[in-house]
Protein backbone atom coordinates (compact mmCIF):
# COMPACT_ATOMS: atom_id res chain seq x y z
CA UNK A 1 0.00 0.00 0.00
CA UNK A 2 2.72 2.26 1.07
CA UNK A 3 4.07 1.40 -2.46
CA UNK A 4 1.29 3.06 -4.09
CA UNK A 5 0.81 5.93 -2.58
CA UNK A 6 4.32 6.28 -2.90
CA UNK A 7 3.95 5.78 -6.79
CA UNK A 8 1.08 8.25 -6.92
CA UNK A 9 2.86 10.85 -5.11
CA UNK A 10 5.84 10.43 -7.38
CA UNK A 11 3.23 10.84 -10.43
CA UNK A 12 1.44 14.01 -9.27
CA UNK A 13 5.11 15.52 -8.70
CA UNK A 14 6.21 15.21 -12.17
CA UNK A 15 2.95 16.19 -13.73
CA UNK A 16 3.36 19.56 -11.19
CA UNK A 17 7.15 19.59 -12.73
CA UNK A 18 5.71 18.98 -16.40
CA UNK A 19 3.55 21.87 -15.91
CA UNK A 20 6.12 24.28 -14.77
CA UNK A 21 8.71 23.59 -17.59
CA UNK A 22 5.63 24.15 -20.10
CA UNK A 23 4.78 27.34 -17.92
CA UNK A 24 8.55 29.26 -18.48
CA UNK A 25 8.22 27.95 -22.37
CA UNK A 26 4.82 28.95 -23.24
CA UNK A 27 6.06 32.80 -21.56
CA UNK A 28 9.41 32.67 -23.39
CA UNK A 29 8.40 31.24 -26.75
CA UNK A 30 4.73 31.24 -26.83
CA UNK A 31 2.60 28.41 -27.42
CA UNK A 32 2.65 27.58 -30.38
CA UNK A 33 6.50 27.77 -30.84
CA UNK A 34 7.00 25.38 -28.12
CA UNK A 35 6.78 21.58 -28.32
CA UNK A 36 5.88 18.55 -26.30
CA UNK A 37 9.53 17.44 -27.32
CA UNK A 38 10.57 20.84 -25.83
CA UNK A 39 9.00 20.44 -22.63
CA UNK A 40 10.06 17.02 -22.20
CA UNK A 41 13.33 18.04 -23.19
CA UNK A 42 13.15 20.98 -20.20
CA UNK A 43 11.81 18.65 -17.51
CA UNK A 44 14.56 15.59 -18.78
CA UNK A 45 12.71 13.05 -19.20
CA UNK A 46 11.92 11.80 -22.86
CA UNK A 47 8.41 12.75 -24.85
CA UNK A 48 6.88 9.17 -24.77
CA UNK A 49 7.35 9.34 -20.65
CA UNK A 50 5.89 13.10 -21.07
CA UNK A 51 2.86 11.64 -23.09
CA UNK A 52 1.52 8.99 -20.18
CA UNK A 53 0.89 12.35 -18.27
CA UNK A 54 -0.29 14.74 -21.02
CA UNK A 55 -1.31 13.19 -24.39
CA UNK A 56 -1.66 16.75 -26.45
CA UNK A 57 -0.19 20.12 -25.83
CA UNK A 58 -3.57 20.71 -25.74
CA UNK A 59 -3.96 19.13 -22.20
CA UNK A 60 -0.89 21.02 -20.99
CA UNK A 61 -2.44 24.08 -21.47
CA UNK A 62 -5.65 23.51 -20.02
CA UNK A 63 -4.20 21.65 -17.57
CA UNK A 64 -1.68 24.93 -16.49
CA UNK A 65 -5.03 27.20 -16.92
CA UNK A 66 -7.10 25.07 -14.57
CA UNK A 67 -4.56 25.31 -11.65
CA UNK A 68 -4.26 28.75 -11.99
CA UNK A 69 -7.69 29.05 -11.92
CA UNK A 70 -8.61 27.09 -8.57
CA UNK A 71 -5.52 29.15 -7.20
CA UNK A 72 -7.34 32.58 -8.37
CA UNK A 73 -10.79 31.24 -6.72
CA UNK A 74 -9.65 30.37 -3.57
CA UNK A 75 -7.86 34.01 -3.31
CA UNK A 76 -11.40 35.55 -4.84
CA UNK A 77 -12.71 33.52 -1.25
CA UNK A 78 -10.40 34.56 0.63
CA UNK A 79 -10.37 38.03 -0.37
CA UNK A 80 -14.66 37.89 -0.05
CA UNK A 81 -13.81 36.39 3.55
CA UNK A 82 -11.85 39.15 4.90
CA UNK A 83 -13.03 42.34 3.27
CA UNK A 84 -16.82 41.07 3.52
CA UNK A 85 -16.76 42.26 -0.31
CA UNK A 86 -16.03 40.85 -3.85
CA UNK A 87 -12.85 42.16 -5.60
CA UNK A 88 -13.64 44.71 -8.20
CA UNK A 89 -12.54 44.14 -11.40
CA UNK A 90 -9.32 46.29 -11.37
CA UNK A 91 -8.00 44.30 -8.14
CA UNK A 92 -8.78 40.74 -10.04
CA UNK A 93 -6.61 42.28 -12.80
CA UNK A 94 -3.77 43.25 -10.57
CA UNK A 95 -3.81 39.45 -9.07
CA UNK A 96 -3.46 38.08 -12.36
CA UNK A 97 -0.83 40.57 -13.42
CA UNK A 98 1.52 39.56 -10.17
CA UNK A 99 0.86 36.16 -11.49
CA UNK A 100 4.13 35.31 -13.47
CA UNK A 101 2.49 34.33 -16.81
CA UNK A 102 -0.79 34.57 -16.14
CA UNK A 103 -2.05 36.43 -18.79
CA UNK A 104 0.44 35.09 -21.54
CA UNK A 105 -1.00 32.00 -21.07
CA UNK A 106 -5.04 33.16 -20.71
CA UNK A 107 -4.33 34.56 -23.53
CA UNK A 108 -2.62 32.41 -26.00
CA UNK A 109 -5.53 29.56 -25.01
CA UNK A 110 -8.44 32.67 -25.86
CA UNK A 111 -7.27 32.81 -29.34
CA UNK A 112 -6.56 28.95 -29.73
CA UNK A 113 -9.36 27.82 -28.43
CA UNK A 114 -11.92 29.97 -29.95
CA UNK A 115 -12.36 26.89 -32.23
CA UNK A 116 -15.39 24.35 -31.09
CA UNK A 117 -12.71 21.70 -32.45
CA UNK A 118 -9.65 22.59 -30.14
CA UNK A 119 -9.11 20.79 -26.85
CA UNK A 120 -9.31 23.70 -24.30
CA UNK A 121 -13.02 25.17 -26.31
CA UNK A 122 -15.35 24.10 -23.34
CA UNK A 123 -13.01 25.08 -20.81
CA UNK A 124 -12.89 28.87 -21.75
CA UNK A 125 -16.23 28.56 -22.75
CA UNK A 126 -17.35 27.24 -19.47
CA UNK A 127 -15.56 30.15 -17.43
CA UNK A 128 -16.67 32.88 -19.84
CA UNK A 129 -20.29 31.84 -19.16
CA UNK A 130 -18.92 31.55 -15.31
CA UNK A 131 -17.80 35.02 -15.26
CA UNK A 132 -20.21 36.98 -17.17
CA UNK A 133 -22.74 35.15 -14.55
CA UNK A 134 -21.02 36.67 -12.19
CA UNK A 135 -20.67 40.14 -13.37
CA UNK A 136 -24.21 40.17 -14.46
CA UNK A 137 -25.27 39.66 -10.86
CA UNK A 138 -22.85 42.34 -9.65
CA UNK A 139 -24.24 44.87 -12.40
CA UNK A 140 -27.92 44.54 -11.68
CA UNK A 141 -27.81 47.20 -8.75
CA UNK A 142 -26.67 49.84 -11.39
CA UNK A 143 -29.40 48.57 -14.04
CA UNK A 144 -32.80 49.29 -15.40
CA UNK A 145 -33.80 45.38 -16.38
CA UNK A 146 -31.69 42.04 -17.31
CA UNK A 147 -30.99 42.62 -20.45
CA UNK A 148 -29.31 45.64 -19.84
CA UNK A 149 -26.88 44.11 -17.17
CA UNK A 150 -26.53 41.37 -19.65
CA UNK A 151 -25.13 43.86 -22.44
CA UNK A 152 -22.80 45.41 -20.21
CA UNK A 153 -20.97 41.84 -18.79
CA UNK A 154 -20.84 41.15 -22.48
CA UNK A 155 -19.37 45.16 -23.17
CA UNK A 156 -16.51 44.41 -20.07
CA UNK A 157 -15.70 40.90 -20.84
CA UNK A 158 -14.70 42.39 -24.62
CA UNK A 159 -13.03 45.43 -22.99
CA UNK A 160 -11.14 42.82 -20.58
CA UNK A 161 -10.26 40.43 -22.88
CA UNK A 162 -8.70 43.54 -25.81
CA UNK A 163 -6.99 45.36 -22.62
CA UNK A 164 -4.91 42.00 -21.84
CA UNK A 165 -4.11 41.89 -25.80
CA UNK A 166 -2.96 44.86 -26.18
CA UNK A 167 -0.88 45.11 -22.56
CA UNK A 168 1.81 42.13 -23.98
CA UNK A 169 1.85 43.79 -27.26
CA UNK A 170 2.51 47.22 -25.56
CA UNK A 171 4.65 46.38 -22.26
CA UNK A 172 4.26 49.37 -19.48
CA UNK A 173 1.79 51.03 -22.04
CA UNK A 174 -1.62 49.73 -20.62
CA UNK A 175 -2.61 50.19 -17.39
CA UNK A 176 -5.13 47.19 -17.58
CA UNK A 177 -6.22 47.65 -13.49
CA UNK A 178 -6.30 51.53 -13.58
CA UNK A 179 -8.67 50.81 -16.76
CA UNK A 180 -11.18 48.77 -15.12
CA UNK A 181 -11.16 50.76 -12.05
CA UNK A 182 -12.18 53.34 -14.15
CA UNK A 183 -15.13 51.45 -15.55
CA UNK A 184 -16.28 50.51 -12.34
CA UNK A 185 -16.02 54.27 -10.70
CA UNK A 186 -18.31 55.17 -14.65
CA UNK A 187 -20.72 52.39 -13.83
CA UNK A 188 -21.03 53.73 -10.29
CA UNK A 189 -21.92 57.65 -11.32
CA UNK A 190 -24.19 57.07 -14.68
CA UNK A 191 -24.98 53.31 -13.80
CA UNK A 192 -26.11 50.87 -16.57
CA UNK A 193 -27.25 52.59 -19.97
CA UNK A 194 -30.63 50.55 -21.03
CA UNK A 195 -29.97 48.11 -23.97
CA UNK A 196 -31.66 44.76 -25.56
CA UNK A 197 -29.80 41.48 -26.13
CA UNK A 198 -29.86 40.93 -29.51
CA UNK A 199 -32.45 38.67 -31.55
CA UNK A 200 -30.66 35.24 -32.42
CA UNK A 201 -28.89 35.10 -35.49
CA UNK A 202 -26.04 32.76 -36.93
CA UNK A 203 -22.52 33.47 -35.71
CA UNK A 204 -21.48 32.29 -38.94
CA UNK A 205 -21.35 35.97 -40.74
CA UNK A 206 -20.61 36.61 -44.32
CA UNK A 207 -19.56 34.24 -47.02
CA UNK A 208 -16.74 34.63 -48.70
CA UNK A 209 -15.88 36.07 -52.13
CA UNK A 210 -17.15 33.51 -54.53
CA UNK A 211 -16.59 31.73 -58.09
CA UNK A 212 -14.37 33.33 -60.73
CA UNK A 213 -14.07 36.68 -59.28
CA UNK A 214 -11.53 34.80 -56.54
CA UNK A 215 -7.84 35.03 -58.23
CA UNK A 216 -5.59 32.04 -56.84
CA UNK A 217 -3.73 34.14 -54.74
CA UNK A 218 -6.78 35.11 -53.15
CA UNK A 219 -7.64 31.30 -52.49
CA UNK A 220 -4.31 30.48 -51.14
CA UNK A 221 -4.99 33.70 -48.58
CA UNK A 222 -8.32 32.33 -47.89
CA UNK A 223 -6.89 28.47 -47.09
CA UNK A 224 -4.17 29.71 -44.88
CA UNK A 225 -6.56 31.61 -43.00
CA UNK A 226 -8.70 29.30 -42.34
CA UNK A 227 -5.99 26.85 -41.24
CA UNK A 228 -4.89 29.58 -38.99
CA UNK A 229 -8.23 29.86 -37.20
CA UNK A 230 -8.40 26.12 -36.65
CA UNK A 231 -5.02 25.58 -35.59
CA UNK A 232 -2.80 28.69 -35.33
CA UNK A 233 0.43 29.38 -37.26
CA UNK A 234 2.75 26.70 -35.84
CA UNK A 235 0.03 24.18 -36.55
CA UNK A 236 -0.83 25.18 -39.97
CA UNK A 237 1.55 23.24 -42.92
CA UNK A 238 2.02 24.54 -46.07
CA UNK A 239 0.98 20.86 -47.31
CA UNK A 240 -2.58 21.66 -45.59
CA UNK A 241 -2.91 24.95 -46.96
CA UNK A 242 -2.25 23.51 -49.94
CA UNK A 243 -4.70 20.76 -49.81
CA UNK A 244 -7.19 23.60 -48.23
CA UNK A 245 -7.25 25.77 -51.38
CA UNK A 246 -7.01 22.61 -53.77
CA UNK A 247 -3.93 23.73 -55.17
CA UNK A 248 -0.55 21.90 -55.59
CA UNK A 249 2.28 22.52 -53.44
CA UNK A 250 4.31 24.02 -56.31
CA UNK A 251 1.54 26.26 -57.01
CA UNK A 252 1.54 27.88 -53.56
CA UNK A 253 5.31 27.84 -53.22
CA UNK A 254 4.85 30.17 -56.00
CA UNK A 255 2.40 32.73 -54.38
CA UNK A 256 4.48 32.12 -51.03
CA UNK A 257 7.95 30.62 -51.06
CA UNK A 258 7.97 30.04 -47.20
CA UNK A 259 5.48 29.45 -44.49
CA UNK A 260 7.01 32.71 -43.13
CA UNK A 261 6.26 34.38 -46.29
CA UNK A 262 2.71 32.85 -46.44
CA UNK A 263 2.19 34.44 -43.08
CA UNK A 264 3.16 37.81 -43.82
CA UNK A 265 0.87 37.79 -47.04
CA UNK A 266 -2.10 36.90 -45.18
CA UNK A 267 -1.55 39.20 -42.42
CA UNK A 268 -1.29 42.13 -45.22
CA UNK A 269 -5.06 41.06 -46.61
CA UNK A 270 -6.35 40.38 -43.06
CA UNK A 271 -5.75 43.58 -41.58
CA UNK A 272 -5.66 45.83 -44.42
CA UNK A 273 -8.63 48.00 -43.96
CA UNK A 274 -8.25 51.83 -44.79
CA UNK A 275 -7.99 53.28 -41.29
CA UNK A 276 -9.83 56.74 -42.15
CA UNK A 277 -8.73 59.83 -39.19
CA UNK A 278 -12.84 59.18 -37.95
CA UNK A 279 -13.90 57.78 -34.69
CA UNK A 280 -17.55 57.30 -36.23
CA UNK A 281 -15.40 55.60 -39.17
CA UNK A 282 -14.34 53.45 -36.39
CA UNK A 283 -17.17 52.34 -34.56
CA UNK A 284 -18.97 51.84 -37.87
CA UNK A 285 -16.10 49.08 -38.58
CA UNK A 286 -16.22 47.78 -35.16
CA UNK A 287 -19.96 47.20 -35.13
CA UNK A 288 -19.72 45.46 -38.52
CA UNK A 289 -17.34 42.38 -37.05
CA UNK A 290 -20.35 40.02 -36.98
CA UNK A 291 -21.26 40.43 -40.65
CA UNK A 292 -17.83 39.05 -42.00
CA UNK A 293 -17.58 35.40 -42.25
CA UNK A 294 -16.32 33.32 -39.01
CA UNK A 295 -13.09 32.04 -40.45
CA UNK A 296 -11.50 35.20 -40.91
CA UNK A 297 -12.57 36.64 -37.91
CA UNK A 298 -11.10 33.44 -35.70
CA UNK A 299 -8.23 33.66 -37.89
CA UNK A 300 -7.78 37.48 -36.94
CA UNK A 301 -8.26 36.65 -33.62
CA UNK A 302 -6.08 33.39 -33.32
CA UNK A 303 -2.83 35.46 -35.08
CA UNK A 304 -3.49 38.55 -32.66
CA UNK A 305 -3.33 36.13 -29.02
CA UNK A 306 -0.37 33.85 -30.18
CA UNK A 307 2.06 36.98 -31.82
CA UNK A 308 1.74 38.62 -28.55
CA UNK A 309 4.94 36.71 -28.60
CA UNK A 310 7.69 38.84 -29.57
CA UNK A 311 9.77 36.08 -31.25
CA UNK A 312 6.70 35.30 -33.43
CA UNK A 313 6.89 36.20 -36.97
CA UNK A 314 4.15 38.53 -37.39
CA UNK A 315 4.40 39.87 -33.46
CA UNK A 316 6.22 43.28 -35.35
CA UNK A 317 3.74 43.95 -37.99
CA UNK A 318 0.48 43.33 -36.02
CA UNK A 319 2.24 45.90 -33.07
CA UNK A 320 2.49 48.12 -35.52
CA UNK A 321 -1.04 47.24 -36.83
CA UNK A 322 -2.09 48.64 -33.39
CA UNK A 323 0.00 51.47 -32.62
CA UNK A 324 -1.98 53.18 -35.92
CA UNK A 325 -5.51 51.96 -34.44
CA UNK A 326 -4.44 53.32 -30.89
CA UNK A 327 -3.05 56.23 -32.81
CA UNK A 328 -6.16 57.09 -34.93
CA UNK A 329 -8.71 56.83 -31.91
CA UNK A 330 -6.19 58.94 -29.70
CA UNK A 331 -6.58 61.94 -32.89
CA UNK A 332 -10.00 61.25 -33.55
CA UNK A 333 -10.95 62.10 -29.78
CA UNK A 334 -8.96 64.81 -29.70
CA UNK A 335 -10.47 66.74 -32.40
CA UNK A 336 -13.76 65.98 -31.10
CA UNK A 337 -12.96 67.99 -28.02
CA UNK A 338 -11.81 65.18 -25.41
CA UNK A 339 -9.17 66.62 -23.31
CA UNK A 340 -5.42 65.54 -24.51
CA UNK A 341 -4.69 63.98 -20.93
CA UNK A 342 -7.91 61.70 -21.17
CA UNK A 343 -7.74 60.40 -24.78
CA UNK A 344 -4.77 57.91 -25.26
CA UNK A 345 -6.18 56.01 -21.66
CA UNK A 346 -10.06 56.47 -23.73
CA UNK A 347 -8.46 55.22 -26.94
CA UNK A 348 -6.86 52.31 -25.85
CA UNK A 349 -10.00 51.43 -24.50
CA UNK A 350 -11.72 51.55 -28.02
CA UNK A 351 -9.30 50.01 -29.45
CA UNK A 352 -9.33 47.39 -26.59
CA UNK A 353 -13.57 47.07 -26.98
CA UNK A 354 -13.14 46.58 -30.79
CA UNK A 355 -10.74 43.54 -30.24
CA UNK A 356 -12.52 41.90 -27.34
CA UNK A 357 -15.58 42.13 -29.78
CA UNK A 358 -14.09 40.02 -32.03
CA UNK A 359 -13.38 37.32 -29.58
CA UNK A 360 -16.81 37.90 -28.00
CA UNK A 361 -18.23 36.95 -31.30
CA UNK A 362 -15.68 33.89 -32.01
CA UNK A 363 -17.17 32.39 -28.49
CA UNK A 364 -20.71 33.44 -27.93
CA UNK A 365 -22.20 34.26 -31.17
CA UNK A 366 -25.66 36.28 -31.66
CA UNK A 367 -25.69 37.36 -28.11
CA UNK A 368 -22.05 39.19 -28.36
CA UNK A 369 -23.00 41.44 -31.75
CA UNK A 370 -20.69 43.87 -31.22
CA UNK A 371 -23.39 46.34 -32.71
CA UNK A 372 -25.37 45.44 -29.61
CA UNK A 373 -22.41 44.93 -27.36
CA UNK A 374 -20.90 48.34 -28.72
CA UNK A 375 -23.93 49.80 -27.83
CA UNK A 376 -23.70 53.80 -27.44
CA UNK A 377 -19.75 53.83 -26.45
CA UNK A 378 -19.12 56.83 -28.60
CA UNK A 379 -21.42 58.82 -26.42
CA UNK A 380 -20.17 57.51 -23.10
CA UNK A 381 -16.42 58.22 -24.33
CA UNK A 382 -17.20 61.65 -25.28
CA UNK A 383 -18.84 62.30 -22.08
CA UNK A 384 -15.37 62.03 -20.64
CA UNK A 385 -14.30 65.35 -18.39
């Protein structure tokens, strides 16, 4: 007997060691750079030992974000205990900042797992439904009716999830707590503004370009984003983008020599909308996220979370992506009268809302239309002092 539980405590310790190499990696290199030969390689043991304890990297990763979460609820019940109140959002932010990779890791599974086919789906799905639960019940003081405390969990989930996207592309730059302070001390003074969930309605969006008027180059673009949105960068062959846009090998190696060079071409035609100097220009694009077809939305989505990284190959051009976004909000509320001090903090927070949409969309469909969720945000930013 002694035998066993000698066994099982030797088990539990290298699945706890497992977990800690694949911690430091995912931080350093990102997730989808690093391997299950990589982590074995870091813990010293070899990858078919490394596969009786996690089968996928998959499983690592949910694995690593499960701990971390029991660790964050019992300090959300200890911290209830003591101060006989729940944590506002800005102090559950600064816990998971003085976590060390705490948010890398959230949010290289967001994007990831924004597909119903990857292995960590029902997980985030399960504590996105968990949370906005939560902050539902802790908005309907401030609300007129349901629906409107329902909107506005969906409106700070996006602005939580685009704060923590843009804070590892922008180190030092975002002050994600002293943002969602902020929210809470708005939400306090003008409480709840009255909105309507949305009527149901596919998540699927637009369909894409069709027939002749599609060049091959255009198909290629189209297959390697939709390999992207099922299974990232890293996980995406040029053999399956290939056999995605029904083309021969040889054929795309002439469109795109290298994956690398594949990567860069679809990150052009992905984010290559004409940002005009207009916030309503802005909002109008934000609000029209759940019209374009799913793929390339999960595929913007899934390139944004995993080139947080800055050793991933598109991590420089997708920074600079959002440096002009952050830029043209920051101009656009200055010229319409919102004090210089106030708008790069307000802009980053519209640029922040417009990304969370996105993933709001990717995980919950009709009821996170970013029209809806949007709401009247231009009004509320311009009623800034």
């Amino acid at each position: 007997m002694t035998r066993i539980r000698g066994s099982y405590r030797t088990g539990r310790a290298r699945a706890e060691e497992i977990l800690a190499a694949a911690q430091e990696l995912f931080i350093a290199e990102g997730y989808g750079a690093t391997s299950l030969r990589g982590i074995a390689a870091a813990v010293g043991i070899s990858h078919p030992a490394l596969l009786r304890y996690f089968p996928t990297k998959g499983d690592v990763l949910t694995a690593l974000v499960r701990k971390l979460d029991v660790q964050a609820s019992a300090w959300l019940d200890e911290s209830g205990d003591s101060d006989s109140t729940v944590p506002g959002p800005g102090d559950i932010a600064r816990r998971s900042q003085a976590t060390p990779g705490w948010v890398e890791l959230f949010t290289a599974l967001l994007g990831e797992a924004t597909s119903p086919e990857h292995p960590g789906h029902e997980l985030m799905l399960g504590r996105r439904h968990a949370g906005l639960a939560l902050v539902q019940r802790l908005l309907a003081p401030f609300s007129p009716d349901d629906d409107s405390a329902r909107v506005e969990a969906l409106r700070l989930a996006a602005l939580w999830d685009g704060l923590q996207i843009l804070s590892l592309y922008f180190p030092g730059e975002i002050d994600l707590p002293g943002h969602l302070d902020a929210y809470a001390e708005e939400i306090e003074a003008h409480g709840v503004p009255r909105s309507r969930l949305p009527t149901a309605r596919s998540a699927d969006g637009g369909a894409a370009e069709g027939g002749a008027a599609r060049s091959r180059r255009r198909v290629v673009i189209e297959a390697a984003a939709r390999r992207y949105a099922l299974s990232g960068y890293y996980g995406a062959s040029m053999r399956s983008v290939a056999e995605e846009a029904g083309v021969s090998l040889a054929a795309l190696i002439h469109i795109a020599p290298t994956k690398e060079a594949l990567l860069h071409l679809v990150v052009s035609e992905l984010f290559a909308e004409n940002l005009e100097d207009s916030l309503d220009w802005m909002m109008s694009w934000m609000s029209s996220i759940g019209d374009r077809p799913r793929w390339l939305n999960a595929a913007q989505v899934v390139l944004l979370c995993e080139a947080t990284v800055p050793s991933h190959p598109a991590h420089d051009a997708l920074r600079a992506r959002l440096a002009a976004g952050r830029e043209v909000a920051r101009a656009s509320l200055e010229g319409s009268g919102v004090a210089d001090d106030v708008a790069r903090p307000v802009a980053d927070g519209l640029v922040a809302l417009a990304l969370g949409s996105i993933v709001g969309w990717m995980y919950d469909g009709w009821e996170a239309n970013p029209a809806v969720v949007l709401g009247d945000t231009v009004t509320r930013v311009l009623r800034q002092p």
